[in-house]
PDB file of N, CA and C in Angstrom:
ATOM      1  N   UNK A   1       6.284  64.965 223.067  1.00  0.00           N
ATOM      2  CA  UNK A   1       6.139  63.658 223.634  1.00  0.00           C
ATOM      3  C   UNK A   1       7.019  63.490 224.865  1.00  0.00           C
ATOM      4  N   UNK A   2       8.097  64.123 224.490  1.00  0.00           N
ATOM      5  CA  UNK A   2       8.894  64.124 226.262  1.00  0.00           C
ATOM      6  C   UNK A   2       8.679  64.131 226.994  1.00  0.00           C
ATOM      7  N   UNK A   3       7.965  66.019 226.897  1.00  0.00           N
ATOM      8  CA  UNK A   3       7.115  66.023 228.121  1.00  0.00           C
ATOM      9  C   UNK A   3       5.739  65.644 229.096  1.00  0.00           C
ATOM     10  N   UNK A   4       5.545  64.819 227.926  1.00  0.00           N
ATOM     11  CA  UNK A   4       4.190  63.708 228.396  1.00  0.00           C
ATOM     12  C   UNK A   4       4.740  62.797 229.303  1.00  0.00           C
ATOM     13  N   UNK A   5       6.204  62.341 228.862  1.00  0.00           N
ATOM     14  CA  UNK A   5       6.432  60.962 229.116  1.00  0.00           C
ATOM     15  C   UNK A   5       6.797  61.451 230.315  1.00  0.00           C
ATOM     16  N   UNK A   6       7.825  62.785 230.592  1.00  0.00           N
ATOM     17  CA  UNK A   6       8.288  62.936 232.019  1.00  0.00           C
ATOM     18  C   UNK A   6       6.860  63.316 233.383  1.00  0.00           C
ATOM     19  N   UNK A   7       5.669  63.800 232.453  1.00  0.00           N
ATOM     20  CA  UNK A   7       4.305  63.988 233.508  1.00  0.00           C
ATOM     21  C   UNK A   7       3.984  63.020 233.569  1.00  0.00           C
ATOM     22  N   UNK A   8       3.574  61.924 232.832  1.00  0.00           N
ATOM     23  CA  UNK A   8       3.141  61.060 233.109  1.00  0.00           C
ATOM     24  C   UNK A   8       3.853  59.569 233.780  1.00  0.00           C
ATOM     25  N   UNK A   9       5.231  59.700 233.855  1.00  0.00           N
ATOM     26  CA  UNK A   9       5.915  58.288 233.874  1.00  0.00           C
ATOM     27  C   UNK A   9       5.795  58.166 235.437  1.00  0.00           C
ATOM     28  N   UNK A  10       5.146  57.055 235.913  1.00  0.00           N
ATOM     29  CA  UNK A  10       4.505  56.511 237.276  1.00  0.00           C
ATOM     30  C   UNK A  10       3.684  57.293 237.604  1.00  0.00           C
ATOM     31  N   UNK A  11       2.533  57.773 236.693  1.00  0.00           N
ATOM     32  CA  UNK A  11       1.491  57.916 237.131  1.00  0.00           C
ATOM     33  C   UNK A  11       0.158  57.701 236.089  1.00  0.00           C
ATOM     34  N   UNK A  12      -0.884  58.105 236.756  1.00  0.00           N
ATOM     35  CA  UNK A  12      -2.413  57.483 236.179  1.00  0.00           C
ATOM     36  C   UNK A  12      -2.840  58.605 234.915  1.00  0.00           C
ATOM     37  N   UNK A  13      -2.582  58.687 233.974  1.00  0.00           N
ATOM     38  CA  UNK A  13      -3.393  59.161 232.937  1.00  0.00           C
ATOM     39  C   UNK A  13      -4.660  58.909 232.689  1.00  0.00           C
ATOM     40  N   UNK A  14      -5.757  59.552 233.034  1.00  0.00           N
ATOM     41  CA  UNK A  14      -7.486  59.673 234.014  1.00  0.00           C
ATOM     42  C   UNK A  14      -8.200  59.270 232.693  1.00  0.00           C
ATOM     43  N   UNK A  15      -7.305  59.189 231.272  1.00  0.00           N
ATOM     44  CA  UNK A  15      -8.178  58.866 230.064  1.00  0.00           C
ATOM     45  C   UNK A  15      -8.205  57.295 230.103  1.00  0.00           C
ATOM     46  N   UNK A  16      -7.728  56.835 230.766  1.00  0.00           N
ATOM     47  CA  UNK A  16      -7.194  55.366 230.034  1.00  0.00           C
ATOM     48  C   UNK A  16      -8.172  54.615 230.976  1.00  0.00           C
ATOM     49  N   UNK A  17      -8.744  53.474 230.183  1.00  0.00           N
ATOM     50  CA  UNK A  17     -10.301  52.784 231.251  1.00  0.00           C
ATOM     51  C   UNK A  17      -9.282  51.667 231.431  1.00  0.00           C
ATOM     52  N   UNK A  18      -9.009  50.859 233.144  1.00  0.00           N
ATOM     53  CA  UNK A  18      -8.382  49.655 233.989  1.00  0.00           C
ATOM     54  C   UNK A  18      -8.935  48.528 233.115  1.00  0.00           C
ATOM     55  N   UNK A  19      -9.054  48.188 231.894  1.00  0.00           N
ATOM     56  CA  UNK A  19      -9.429  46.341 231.555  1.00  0.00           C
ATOM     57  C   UNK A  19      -8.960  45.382 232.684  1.00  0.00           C
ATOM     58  N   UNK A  20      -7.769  45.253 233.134  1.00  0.00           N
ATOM     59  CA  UNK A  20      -7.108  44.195 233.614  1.00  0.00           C
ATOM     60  C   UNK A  20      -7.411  44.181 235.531  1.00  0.00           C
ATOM     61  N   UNK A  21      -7.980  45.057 235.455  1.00  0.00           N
ATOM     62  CA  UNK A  21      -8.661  44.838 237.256  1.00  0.00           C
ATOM     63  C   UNK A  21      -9.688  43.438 237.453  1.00  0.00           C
ATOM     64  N   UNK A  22     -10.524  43.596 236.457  1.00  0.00           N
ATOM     65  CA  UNK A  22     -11.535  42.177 236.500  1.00  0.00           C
ATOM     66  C   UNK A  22     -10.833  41.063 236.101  1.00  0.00           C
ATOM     67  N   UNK A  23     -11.510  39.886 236.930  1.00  0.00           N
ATOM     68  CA  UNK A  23     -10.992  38.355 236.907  1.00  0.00           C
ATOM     69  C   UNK A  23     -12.732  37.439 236.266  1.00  0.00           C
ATOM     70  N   UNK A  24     -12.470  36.526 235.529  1.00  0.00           N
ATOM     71  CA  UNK A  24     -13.752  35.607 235.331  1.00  0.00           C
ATOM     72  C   UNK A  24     -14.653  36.393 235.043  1.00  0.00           C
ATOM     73  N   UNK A  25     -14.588  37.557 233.796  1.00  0.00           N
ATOM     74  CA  UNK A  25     -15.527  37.978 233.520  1.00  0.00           C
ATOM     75  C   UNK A  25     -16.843  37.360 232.932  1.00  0.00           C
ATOM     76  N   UNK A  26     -18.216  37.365 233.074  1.00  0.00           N
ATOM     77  CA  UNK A  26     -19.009  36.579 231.994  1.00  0.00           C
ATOM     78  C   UNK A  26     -19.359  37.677 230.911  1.00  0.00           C
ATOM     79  N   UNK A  27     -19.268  37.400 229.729  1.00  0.00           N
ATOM     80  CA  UNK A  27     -19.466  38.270 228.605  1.00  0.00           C
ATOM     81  C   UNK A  27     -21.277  38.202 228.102  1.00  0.00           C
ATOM     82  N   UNK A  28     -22.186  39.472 228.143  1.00  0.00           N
ATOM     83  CA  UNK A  28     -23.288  39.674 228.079  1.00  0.00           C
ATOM     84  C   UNK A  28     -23.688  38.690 227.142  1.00  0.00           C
ATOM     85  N   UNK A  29     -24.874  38.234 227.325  1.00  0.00           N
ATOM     86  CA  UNK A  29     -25.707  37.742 226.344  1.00  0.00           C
ATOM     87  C   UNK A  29     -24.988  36.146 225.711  1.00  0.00           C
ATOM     88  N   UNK A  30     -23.647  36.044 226.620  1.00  0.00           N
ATOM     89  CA  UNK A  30     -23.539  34.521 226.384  1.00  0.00           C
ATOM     90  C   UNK A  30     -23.516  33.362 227.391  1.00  0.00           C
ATOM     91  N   UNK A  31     -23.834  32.214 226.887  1.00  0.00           N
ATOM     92  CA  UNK A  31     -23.841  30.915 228.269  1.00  0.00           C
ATOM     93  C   UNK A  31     -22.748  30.491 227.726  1.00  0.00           C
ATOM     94  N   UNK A  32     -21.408  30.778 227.572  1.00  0.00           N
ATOM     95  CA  UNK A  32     -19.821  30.238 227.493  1.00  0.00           C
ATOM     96  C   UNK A  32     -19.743  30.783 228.947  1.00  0.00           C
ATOM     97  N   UNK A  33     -18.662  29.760 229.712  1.00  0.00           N
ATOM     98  CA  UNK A  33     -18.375  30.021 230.952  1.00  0.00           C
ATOM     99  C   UNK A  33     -17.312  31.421 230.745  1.00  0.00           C
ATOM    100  N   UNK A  34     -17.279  32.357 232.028  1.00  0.00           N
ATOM    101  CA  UNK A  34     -16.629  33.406 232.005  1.00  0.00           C
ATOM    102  C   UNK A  34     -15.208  33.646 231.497  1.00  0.00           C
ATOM    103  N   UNK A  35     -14.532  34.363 231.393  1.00  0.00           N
ATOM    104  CA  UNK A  35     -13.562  34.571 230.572  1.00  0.00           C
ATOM    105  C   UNK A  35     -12.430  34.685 231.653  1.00  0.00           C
ATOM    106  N   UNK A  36     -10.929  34.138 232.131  1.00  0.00           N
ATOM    107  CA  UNK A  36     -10.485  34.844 232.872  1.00  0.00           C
ATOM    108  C   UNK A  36     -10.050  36.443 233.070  1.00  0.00           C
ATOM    109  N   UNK A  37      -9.446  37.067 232.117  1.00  0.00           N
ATOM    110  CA  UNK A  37      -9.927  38.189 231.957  1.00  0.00           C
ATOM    111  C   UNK A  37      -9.768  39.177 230.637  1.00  0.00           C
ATOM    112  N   UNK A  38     -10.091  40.122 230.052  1.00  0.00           N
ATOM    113  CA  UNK A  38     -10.646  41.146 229.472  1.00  0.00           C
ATOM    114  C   UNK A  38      -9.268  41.688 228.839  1.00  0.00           C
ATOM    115  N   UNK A  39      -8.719  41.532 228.125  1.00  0.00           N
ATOM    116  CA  UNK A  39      -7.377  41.794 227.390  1.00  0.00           C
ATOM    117  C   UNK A  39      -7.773  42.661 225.919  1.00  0.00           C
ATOM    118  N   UNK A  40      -7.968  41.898 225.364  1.00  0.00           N
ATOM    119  CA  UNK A  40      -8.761  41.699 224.058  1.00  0.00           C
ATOM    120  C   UNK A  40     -10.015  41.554 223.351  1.00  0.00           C
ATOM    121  N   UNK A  41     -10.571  42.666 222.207  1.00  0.00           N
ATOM    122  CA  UNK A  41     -11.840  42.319 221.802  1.00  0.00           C
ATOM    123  C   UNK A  41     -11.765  40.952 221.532  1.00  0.00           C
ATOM    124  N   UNK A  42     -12.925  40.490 222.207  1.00  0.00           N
ATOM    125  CA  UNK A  42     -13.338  38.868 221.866  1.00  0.00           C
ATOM    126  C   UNK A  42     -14.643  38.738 220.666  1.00  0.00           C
ATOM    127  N   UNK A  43     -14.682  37.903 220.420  1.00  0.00           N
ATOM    128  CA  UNK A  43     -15.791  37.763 219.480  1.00  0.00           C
ATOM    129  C   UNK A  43     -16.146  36.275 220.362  1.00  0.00           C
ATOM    130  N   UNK A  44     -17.628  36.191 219.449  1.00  0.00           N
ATOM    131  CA  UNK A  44     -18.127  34.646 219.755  1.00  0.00           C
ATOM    132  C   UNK A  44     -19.692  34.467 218.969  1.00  0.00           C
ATOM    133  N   UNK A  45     -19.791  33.019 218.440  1.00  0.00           N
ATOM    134  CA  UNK A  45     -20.460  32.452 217.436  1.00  0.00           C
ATOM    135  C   UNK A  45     -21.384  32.078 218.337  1.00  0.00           C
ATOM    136  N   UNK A  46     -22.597  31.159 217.637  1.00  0.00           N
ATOM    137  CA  UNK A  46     -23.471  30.470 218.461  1.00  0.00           C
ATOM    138  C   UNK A  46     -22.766  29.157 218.550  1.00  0.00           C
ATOM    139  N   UNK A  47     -21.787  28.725 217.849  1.00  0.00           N
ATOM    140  CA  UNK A  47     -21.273  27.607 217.920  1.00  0.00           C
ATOM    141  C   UNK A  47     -20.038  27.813 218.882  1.00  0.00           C
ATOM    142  N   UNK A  48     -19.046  28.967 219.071  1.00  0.00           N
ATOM    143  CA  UNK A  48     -17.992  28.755 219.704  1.00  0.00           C
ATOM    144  C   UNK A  48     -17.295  30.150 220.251  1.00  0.00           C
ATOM    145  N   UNK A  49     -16.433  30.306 220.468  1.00  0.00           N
ATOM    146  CA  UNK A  49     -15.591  31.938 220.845  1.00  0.00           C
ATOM    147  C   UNK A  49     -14.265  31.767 219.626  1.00  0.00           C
ATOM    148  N   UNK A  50     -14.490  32.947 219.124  1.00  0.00           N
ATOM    149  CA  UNK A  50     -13.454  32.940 218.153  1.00  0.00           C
ATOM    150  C   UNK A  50     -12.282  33.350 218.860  1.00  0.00           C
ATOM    151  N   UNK A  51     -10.935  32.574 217.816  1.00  0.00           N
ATOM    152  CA  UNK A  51      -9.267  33.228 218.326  1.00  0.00           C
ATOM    153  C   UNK A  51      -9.397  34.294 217.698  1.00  0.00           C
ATOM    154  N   UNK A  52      -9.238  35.603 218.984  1.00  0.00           N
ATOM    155  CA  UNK A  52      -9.437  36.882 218.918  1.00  0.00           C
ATOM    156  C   UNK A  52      -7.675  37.458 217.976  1.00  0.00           C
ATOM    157  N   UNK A  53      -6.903  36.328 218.141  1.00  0.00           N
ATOM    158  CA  UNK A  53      -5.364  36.184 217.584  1.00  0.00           C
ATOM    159  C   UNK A  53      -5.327  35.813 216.150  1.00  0.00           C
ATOM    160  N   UNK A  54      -6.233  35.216 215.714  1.00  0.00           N
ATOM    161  CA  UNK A  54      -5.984  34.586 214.835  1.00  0.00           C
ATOM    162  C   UNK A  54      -6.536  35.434 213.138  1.00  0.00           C
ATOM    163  N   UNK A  55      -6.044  36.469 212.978  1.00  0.00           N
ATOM    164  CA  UNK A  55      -6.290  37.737 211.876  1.00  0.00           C
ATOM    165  C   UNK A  55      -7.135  36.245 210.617  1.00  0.00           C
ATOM    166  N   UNK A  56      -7.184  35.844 210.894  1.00  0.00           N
ATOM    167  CA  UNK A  56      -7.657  34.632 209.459  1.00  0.00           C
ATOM    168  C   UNK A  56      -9.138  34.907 209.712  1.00  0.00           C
ATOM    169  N   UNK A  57      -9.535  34.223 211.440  1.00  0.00           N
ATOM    170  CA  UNK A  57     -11.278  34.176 211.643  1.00  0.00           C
ATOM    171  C   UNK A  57     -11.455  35.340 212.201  1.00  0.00           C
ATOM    172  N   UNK A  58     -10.930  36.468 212.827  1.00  0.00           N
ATOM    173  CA  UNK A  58     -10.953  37.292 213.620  1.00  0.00           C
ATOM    174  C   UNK A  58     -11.248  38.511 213.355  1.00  0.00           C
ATOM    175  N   UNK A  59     -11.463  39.646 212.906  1.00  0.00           N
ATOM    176  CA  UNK A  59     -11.500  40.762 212.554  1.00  0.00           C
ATOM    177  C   UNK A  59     -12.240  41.715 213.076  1.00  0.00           C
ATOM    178  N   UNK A  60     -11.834  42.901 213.235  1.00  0.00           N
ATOM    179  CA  UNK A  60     -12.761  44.400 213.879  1.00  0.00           C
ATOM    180  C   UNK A  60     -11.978  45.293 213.460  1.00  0.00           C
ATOM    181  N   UNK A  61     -12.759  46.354 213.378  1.00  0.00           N
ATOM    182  CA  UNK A  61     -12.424  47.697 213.762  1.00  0.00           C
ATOM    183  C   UNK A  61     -12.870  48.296 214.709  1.00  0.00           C
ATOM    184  N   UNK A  62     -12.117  49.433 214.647  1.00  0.00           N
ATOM    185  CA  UNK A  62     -12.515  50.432 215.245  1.00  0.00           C
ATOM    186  C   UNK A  62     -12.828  52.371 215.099  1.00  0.00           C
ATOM    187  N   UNK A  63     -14.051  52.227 215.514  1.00  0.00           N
ATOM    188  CA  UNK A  63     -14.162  53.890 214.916  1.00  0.00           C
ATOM    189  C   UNK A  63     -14.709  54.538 216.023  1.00  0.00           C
ATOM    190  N   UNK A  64     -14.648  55.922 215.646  1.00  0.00           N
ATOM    191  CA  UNK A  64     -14.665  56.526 216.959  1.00  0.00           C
ATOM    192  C   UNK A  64     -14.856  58.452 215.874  1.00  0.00           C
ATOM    193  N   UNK A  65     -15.985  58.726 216.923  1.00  0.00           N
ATOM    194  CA  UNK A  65     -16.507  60.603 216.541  1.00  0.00           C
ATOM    195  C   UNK A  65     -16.829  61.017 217.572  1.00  0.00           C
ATOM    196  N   UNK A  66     -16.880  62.723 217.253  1.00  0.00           N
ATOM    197  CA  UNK A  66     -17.195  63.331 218.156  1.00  0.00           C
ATOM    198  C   UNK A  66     -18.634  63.496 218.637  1.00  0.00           C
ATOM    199  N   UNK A  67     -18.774  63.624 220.006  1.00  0.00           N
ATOM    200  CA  UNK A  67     -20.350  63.119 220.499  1.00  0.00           C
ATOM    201  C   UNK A  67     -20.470  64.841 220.790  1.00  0.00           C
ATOM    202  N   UNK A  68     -21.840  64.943 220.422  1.00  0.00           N
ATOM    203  CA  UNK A  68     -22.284  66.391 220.717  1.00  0.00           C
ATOM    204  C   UNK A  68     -22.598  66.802 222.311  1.00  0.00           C
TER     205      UNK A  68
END
């Protein structure tokens, strides 16, 4: 891990995707006005946008395999 930290410290690791470049995103397939920006999986109801914070209404995972 050291030596990750000393290759990599002030610079771009080419795996990692920019979230925080976009401003006022609109999120597909909804008419809620745009989001300022892209931090966090969001969720959203037909009634509202859930607190993506709030572990009570909130929940996801995540999974992930190898693609052939």
């Amino acid at each position: 891990m050291q030596a990750a930290r000393k290759r990599l410290f002030g610079s771009w690791e080419m795996t990692w995707i920019a979230y925080s470049m976009s401003h006022d995103v609109a999120l597909p397939g909804s008419d809620k006005k745009p989001i300022p920006f892209l931090m966090y999986p969001r969720g959203e109801t037909s009634g509202a946008r859930l607190d993506s914070l709030d572990p009570a209404v909130f929940r996801y995972s995540i999974h992930s395999s190898e693609m052939a």
